[in-house]
Protein backbone atom coordinates (compact mmCIF):
# COMPACT_ATOMS: atom_id res chain seq x y z
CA UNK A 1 47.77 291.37 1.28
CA UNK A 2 44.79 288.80 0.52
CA UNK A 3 45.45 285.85 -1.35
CA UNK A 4 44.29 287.26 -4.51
CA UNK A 5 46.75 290.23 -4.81
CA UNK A 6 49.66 287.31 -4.15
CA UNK A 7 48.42 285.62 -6.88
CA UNK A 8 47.81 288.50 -9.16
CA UNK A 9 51.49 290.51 -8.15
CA UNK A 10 53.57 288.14 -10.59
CA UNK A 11 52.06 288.98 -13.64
CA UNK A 12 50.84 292.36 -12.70
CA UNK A 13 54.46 293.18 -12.00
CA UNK A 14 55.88 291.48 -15.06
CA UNK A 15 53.41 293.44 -17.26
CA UNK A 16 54.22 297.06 -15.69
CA UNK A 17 58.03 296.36 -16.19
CA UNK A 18 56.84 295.94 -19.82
CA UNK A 19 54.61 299.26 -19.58
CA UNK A 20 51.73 297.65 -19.99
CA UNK A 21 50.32 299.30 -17.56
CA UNK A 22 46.47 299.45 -18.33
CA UNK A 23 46.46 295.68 -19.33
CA UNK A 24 47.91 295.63 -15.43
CA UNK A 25 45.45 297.17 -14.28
CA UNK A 26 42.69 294.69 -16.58
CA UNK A 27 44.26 291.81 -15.41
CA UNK A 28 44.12 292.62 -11.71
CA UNK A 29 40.01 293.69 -11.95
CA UNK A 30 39.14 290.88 -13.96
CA UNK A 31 41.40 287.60 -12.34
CA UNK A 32 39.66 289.47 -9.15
CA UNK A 33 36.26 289.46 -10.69
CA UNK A 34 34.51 286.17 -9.63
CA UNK A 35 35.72 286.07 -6.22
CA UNK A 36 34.90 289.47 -5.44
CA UNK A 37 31.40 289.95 -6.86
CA UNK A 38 30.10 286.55 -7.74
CA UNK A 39 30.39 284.10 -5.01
CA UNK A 40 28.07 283.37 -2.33
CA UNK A 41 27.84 280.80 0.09
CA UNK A 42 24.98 278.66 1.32
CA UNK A 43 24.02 275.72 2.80
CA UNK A 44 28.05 274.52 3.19
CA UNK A 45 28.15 274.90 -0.41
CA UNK A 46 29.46 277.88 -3.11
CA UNK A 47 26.85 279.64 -5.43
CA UNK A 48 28.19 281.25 -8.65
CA UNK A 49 25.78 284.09 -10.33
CA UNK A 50 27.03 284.40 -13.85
CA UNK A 51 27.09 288.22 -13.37
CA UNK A 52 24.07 290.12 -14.13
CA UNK A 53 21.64 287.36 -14.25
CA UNK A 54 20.89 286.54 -10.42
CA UNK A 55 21.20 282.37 -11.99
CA UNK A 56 23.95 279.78 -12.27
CA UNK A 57 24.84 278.27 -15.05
CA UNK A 58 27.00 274.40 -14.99
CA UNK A 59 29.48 275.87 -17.46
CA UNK A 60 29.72 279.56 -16.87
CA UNK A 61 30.55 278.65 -12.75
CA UNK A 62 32.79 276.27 -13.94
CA UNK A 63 34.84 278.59 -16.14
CA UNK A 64 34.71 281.37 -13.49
CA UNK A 65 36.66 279.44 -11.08
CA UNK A 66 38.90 278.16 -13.57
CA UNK A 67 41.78 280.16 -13.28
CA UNK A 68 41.94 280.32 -10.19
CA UNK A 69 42.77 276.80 -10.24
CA UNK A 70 46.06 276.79 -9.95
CA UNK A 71 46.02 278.37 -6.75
CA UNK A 72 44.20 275.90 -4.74
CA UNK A 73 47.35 273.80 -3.61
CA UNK A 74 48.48 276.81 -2.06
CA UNK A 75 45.49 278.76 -0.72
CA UNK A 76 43.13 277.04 1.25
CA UNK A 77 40.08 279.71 0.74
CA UNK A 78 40.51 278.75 -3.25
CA UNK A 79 40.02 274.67 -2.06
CA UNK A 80 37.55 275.39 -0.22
CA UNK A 81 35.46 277.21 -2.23
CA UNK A 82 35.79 275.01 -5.58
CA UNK A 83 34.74 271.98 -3.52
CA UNK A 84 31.79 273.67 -2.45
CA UNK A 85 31.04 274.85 -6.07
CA UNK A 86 31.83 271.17 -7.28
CA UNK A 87 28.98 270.00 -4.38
CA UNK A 88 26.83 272.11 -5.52
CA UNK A 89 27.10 271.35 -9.13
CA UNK A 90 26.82 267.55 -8.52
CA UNK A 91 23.82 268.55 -6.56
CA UNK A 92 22.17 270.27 -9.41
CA UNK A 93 23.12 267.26 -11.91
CA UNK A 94 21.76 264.72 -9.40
CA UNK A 95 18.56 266.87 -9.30
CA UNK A 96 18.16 266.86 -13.30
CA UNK A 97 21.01 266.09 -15.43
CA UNK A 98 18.84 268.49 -18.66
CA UNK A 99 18.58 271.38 -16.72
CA UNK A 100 21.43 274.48 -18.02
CA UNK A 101 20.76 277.03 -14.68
CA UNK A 102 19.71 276.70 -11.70
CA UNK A 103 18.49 278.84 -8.95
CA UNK A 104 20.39 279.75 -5.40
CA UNK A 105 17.21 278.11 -3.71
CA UNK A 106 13.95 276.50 -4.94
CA UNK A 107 12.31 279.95 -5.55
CA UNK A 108 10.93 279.22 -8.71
CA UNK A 109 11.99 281.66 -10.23
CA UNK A 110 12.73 282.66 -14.15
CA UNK A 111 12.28 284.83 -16.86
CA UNK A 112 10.16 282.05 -18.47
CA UNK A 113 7.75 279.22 -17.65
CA UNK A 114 8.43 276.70 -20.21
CA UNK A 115 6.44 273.86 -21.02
CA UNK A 116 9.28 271.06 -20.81
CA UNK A 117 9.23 267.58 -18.96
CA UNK A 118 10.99 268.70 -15.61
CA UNK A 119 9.29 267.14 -12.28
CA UNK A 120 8.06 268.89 -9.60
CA UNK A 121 10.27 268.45 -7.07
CA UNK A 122 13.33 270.06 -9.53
CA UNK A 123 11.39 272.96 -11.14
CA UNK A 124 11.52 275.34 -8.09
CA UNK A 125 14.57 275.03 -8.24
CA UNK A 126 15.95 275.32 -12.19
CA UNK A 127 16.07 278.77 -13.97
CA UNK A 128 16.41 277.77 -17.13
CA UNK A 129 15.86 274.30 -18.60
CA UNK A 130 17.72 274.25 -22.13
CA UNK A 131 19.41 270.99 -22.28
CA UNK A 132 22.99 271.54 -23.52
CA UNK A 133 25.58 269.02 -23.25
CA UNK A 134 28.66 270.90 -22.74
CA UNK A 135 26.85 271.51 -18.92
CA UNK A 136 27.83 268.16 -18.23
CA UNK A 137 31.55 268.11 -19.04
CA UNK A 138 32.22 271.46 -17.24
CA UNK A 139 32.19 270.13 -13.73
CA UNK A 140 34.16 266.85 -14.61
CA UNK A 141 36.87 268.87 -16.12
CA UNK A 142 36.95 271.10 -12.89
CA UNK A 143 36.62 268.22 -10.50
CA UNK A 144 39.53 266.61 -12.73
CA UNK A 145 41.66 269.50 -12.89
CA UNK A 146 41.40 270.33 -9.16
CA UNK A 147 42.79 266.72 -8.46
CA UNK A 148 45.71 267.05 -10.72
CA UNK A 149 46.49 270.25 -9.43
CA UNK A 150 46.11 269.81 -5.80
CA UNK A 151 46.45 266.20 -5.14
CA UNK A 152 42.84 266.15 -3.44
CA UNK A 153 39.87 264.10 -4.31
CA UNK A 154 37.97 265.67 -1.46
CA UNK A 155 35.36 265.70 -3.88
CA UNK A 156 35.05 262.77 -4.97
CA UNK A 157 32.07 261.17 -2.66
CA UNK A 158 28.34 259.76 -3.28
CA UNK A 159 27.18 263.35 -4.73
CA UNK A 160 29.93 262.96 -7.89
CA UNK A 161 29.08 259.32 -7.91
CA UNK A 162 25.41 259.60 -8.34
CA UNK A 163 25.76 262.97 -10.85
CA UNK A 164 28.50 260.66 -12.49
CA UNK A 165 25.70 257.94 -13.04
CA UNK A 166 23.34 260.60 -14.19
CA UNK A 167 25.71 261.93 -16.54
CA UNK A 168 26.35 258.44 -18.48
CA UNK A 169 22.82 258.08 -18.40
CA UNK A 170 21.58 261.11 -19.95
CA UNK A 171 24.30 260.51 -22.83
CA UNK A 172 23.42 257.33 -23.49
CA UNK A 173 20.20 258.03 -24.06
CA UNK A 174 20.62 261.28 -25.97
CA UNK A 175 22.81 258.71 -28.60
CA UNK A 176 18.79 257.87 -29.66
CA UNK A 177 17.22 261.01 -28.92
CA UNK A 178 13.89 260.50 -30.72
CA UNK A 179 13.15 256.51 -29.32
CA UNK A 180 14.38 257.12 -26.32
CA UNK A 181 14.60 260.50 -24.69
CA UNK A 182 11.90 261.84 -22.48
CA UNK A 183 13.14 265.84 -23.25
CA UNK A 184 11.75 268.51 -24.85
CA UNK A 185 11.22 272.27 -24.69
CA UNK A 186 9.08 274.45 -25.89
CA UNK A 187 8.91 278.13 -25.10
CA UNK A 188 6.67 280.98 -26.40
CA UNK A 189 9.13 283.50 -27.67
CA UNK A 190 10.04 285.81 -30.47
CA UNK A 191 13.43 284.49 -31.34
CA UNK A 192 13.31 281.03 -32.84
CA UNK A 193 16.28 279.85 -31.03
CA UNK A 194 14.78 280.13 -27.75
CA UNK A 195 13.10 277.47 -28.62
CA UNK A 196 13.24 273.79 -30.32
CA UNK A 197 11.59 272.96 -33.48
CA UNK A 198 9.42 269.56 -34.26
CA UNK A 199 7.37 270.18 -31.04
CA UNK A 200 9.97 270.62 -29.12
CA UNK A 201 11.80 267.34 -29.86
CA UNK A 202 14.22 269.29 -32.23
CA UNK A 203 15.50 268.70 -36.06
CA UNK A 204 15.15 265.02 -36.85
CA UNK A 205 18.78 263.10 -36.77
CA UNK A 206 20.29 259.74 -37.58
CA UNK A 207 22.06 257.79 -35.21
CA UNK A 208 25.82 258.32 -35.06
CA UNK A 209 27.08 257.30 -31.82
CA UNK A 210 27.15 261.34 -30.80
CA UNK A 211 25.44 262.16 -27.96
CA UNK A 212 22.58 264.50 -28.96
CA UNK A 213 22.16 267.66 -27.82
CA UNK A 214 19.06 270.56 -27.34
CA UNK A 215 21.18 273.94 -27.38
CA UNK A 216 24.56 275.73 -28.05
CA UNK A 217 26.66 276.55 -25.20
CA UNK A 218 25.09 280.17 -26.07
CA UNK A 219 21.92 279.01 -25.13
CA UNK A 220 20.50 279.07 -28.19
CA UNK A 221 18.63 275.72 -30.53
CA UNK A 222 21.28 273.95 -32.24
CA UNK A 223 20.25 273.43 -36.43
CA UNK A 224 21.45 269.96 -36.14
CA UNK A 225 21.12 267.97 -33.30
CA UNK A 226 24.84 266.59 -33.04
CA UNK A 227 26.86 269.36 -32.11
CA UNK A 228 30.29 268.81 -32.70
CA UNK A 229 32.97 270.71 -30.27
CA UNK A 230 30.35 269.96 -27.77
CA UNK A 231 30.79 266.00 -28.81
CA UNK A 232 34.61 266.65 -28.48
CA UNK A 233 34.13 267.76 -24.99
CA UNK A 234 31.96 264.88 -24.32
CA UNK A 235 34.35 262.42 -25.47
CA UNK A 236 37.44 264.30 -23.72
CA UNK A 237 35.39 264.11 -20.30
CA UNK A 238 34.50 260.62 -20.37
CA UNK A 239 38.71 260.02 -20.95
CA UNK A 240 38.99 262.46 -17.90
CA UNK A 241 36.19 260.34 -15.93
CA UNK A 242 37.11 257.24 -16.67
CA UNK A 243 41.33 257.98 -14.87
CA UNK A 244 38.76 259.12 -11.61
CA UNK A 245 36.89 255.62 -11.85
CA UNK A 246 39.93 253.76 -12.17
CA UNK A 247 42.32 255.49 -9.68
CA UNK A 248 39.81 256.74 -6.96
CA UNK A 249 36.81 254.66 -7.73
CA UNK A 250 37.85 251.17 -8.87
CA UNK A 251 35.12 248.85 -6.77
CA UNK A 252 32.73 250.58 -8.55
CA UNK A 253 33.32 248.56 -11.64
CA UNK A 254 32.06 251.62 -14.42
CA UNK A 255 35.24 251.28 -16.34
CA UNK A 256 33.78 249.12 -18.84
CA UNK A 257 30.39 251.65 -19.35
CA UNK A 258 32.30 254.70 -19.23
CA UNK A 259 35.16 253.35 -22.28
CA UNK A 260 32.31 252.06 -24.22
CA UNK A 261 30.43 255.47 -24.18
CA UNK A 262 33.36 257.46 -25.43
CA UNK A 263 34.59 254.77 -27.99
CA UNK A 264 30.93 255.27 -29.12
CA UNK A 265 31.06 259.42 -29.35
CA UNK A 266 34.40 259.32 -30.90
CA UNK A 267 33.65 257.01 -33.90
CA UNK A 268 30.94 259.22 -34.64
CA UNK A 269 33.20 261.95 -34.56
CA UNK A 270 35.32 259.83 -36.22
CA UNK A 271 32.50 259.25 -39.67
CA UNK A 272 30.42 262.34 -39.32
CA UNK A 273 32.15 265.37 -37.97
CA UNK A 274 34.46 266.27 -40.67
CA UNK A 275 33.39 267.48 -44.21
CA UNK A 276 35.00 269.39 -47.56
CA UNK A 277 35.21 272.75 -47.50
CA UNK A 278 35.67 274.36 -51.66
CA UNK A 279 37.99 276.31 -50.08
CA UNK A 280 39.58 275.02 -46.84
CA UNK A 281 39.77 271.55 -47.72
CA UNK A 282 38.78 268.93 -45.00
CA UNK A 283 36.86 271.18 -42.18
CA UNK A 284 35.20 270.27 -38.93
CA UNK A 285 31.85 270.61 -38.99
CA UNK A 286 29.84 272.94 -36.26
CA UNK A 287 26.80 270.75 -36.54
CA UNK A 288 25.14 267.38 -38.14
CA UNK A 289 22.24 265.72 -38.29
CA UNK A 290 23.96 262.93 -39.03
CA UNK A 291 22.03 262.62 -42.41
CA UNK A 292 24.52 264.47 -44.52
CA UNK A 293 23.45 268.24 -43.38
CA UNK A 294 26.17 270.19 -42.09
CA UNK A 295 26.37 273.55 -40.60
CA UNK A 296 29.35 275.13 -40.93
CA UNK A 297 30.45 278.25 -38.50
CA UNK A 298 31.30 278.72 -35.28
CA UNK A 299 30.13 280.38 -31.87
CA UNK A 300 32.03 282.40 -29.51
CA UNK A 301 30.97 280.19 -26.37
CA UNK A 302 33.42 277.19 -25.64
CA UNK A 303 33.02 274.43 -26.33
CA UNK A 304 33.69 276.04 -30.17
CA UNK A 305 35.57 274.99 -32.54
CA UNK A 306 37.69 276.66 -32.04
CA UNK A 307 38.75 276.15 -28.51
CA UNK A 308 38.95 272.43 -29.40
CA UNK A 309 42.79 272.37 -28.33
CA UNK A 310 42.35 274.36 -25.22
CA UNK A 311 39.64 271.57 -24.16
CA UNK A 312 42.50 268.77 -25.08
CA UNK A 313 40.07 267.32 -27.72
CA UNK A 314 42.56 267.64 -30.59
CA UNK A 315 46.36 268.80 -30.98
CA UNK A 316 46.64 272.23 -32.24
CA UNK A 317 48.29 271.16 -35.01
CA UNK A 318 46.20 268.37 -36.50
CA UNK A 319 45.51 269.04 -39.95
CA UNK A 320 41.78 268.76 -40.10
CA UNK A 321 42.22 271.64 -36.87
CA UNK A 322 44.44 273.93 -38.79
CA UNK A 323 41.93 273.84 -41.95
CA UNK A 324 39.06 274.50 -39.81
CA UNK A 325 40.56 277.43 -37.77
CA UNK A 326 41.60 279.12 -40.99
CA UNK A 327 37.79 278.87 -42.56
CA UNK A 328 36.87 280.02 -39.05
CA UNK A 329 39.06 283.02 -38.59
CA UNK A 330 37.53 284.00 -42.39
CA UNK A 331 34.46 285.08 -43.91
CA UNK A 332 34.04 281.96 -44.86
CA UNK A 333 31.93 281.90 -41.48
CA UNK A 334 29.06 283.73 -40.77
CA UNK A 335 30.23 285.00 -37.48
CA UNK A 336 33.41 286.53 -37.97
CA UNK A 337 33.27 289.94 -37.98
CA UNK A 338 36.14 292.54 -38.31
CA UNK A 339 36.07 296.43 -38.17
CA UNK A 340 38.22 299.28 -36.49
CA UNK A 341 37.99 298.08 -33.17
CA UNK A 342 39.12 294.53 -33.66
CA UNK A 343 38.56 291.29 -35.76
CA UNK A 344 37.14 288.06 -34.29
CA UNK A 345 34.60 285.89 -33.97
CA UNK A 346 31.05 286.77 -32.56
CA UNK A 347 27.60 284.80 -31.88
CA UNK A 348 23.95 284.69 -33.42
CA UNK A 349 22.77 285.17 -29.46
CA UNK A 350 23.71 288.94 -30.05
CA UNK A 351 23.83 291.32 -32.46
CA UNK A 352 25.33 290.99 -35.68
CA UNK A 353 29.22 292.90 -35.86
CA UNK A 354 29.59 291.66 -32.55
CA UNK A 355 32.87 290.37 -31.52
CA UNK A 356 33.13 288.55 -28.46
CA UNK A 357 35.95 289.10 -26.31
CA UNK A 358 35.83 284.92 -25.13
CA UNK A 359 36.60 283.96 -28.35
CA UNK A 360 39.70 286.45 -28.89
CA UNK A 361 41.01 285.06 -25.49
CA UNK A 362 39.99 281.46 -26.93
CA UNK A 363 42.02 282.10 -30.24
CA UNK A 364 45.32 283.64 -28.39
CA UNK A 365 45.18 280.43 -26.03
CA UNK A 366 44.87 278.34 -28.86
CA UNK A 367 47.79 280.00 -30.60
CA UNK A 368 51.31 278.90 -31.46
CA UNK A 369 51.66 282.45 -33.28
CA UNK A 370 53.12 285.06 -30.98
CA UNK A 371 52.35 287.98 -33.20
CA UNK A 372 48.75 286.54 -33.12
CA UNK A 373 49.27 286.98 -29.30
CA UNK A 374 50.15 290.01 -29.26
CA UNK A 375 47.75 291.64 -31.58
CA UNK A 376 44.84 289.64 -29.45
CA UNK A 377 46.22 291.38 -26.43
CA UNK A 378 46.19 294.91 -28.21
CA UNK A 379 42.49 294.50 -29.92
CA UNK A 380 41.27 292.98 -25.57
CA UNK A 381 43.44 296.62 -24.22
CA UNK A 382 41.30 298.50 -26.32
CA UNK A 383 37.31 296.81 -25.91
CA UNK A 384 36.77 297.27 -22.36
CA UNK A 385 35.72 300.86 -22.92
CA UNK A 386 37.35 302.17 -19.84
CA UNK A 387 35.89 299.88 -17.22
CA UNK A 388 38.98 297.57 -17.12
CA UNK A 389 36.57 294.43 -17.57
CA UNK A 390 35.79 292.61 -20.34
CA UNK A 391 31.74 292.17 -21.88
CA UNK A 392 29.50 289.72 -23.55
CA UNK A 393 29.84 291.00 -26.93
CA UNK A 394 31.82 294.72 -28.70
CA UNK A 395 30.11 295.96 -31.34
CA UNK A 396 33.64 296.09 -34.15
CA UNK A 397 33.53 299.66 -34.50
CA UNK A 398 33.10 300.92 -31.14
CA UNK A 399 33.95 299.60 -27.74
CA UNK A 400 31.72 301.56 -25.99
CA UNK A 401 28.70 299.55 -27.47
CA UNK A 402 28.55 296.33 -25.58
CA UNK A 403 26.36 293.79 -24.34
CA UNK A 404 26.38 292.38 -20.42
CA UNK A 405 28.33 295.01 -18.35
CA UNK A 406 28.69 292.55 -15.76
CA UNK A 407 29.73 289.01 -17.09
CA UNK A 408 32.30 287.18 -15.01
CA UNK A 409 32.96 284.27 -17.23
CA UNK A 410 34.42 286.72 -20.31
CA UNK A 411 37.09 288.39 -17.10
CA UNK A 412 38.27 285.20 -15.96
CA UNK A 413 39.15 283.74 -19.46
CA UNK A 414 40.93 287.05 -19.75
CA UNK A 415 42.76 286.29 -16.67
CA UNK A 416 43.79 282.67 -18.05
CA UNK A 417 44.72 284.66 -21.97
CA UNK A 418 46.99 287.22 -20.27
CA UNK A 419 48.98 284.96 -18.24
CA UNK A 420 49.50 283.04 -20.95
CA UNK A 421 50.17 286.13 -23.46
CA UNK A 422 52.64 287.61 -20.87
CA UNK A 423 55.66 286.03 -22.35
CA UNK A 424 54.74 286.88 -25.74
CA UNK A 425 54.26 290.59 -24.94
């Protein structure tokens, strides 16, 4: 038996006992997913496609490995390989902190050549160069989470010290995006949110303290240049990076720059990231600009809205939280879709009606519901459309439309929702 079907066996069984046999069957071909079709390694380090784009993304290799997490105490294969995804990642950081996905080698290749202010030594090797700032956090919550879970800071050496640098950095300047920032993107494309507006410099904004940021974790131009869950995430990391400063880093004396930072982010979130909602009362806000414009919805990818408790940014049961996932779960936002195949919340990156499994697994691990639970776990049985793995995005009315067959960071947050649901089933 390989290390993954030891890991797999106790909820596999647990779920058969219940007769839940096909979400068995899910849960074993999705937790097995990343490992088994995903990873490669090179140059004494791990490379992570997202699935059926030959590219790696910061957050999507991140959340791939996640769940397997908790098995890196025990199995040494797991340790090894996040530490050589976490090299890598610092790597890519170090090389240019604005970049979103990045190429095995420096091929140069992509699907488009974007005029944007990358050097020449780093565009061989990016894919795609939409600055978003949830690609950041990702590998400081991995790198944190591996240490808490193992004991080992094996990765904690000059590469996360120099991409730890870069990170601050790029923040901190993204707080005054227009005076001080040297990014912007343009692209020649049909869809206008492959793209940013103002010549590439984006929506004006006011200064709030946020950190500023190009794109959506969907990829896609944020309306407002603050974008709040990803702002939450920011925050949470620098928390997270400041305990690795002070317990494993100390001489390095970054305390001081790190707590400022955050203190900064979070009394912006503090002023600007909540508004009234006619309806819901006091809401979070997807977006800002900071000048009193507001865009209210939410995306599938995480960092969302709602996923803000699953991040640690806020308590599931802070009020401003439970108003917000209530508008969000509604009409009330533009991408919540419901129809005979299931009810949930979907993304302008595809199709309208939509529904993404991600954000059902996001809204059963944010629940204290167990009926909610369970009726997540029925509407995820029924969308795979016979392949036993989760997609992109399932059109509400039929499971057999989909977008992405192959899309390892939807199967692994699967894996994390049913262990969780398992109890609840």
């Amino acid at each position: 038996m390989d290390w993954l079907e030891e890991a797999i066996q106790p909820v596999f069984d647990r779920l058969t006992a219940l007769g839940r046999n096909k979400l068995a069957q899910m849960y074993r071909a999705c937790f097995r997913s990343t490992w088994d079709t995903t990873l490669q390694r090179s140059d004494g380090t791990v490379f992570l496609v997202t699935g059926d784009i030959p590219a790696m993304w910061l957050r999507d290799s991140s959340a791939q490995v996640y769940h397997y997490v908790p098995h890196a105490g025990k199995y040494r294969e797991v340790s090894e390989a996040i530490l050589g995804l976490l090299e890598r990642q610092f790597r890519y950081i170090i090389l240019d902190p604005y970049a979103n996905a990045f190429n095995r080698e420096a091929n140069d290749r992509r699907t488009h050549l974007d005029d944007t202010s990358w050097t020449e030594e780093a565009r061989p090797w990016i894919w795609e160069r939409k600055y978003e700032v949830d690609s950041l956090c990702y590998p400081i919550r991995l790198a944190y989470h591996f240490w808490k879970t193992t004991g080992s800071a094996a990765w904690c050496g000059d590469s996360f010290l120099q991409a730890a640098k870069q990170i601050l950095s790029t923040w901190g300047t993204e707080q005054r995006h227009a005076e001080q920032s040297p990014y912007y993107f343009r692209r020649v494309c049909r869809r206008a949110s492959d793209t940013l507006s103002h010549d590439g410099q984006g929506a004006p904004v006011g200064y709030t303290g946020m950190t500023w940021s190009g794109f959506r974790p969907s990829d896609d131009a944020c309306q407002y240049g603050y974008l709040i869950p990803a702002n939450f995430f920011a925050a949470k990391s620098l928390e997270q990076m400041e305990e690795i400063f002070e317990v494993l880093l100390p001489e390095e004396n970054m305390i001081g720059r790190i707590r400022a930072l955050r203190e900064q982010i979070r009394e912006g979130l503090r002023k600007y990231a909540v508004t009234e909602h006619p309806e819901f009362g006091t809401v979070y806000a997807y977006e800002t600009d900071g000048m009193g414009q507001f865009n209210l919805m939410d995306d599938a990818n995480v960092p969302s809205l709602l996923s803000l408790p699953y991040l640690g940014c806020v308590d599931a049961e802070d009020p401003a939280y439970r108003a917000t996932r209530r508008m969000l779960l509604s009409l009330a936002n533009p991408y919540y879709f419901s129809g005979t195949c299931g009810r949930g919340i979907g993304s302008p990156h595809t199709p309208p009606d939509y529904i993404w499994p991600i954000s059902l697994c996001i809204q059963g691990l944010t629940s204290t519901d167990a009926e909610e639970i369970r009726e997540i776990a029925r509407m995820l049985e029924n969308m795979d459309a016979g392949t036993l793995l989760m997609h992109e995005g399932v059109y509400k009315d039929d499971p057999a439309q989909y977008t992405r067959p192959w899309f390892a960071w939807a199967n692994s947050i699967f894996s994390e929702f049913v262990e969780k649901a398992v109890n609840d089933l």
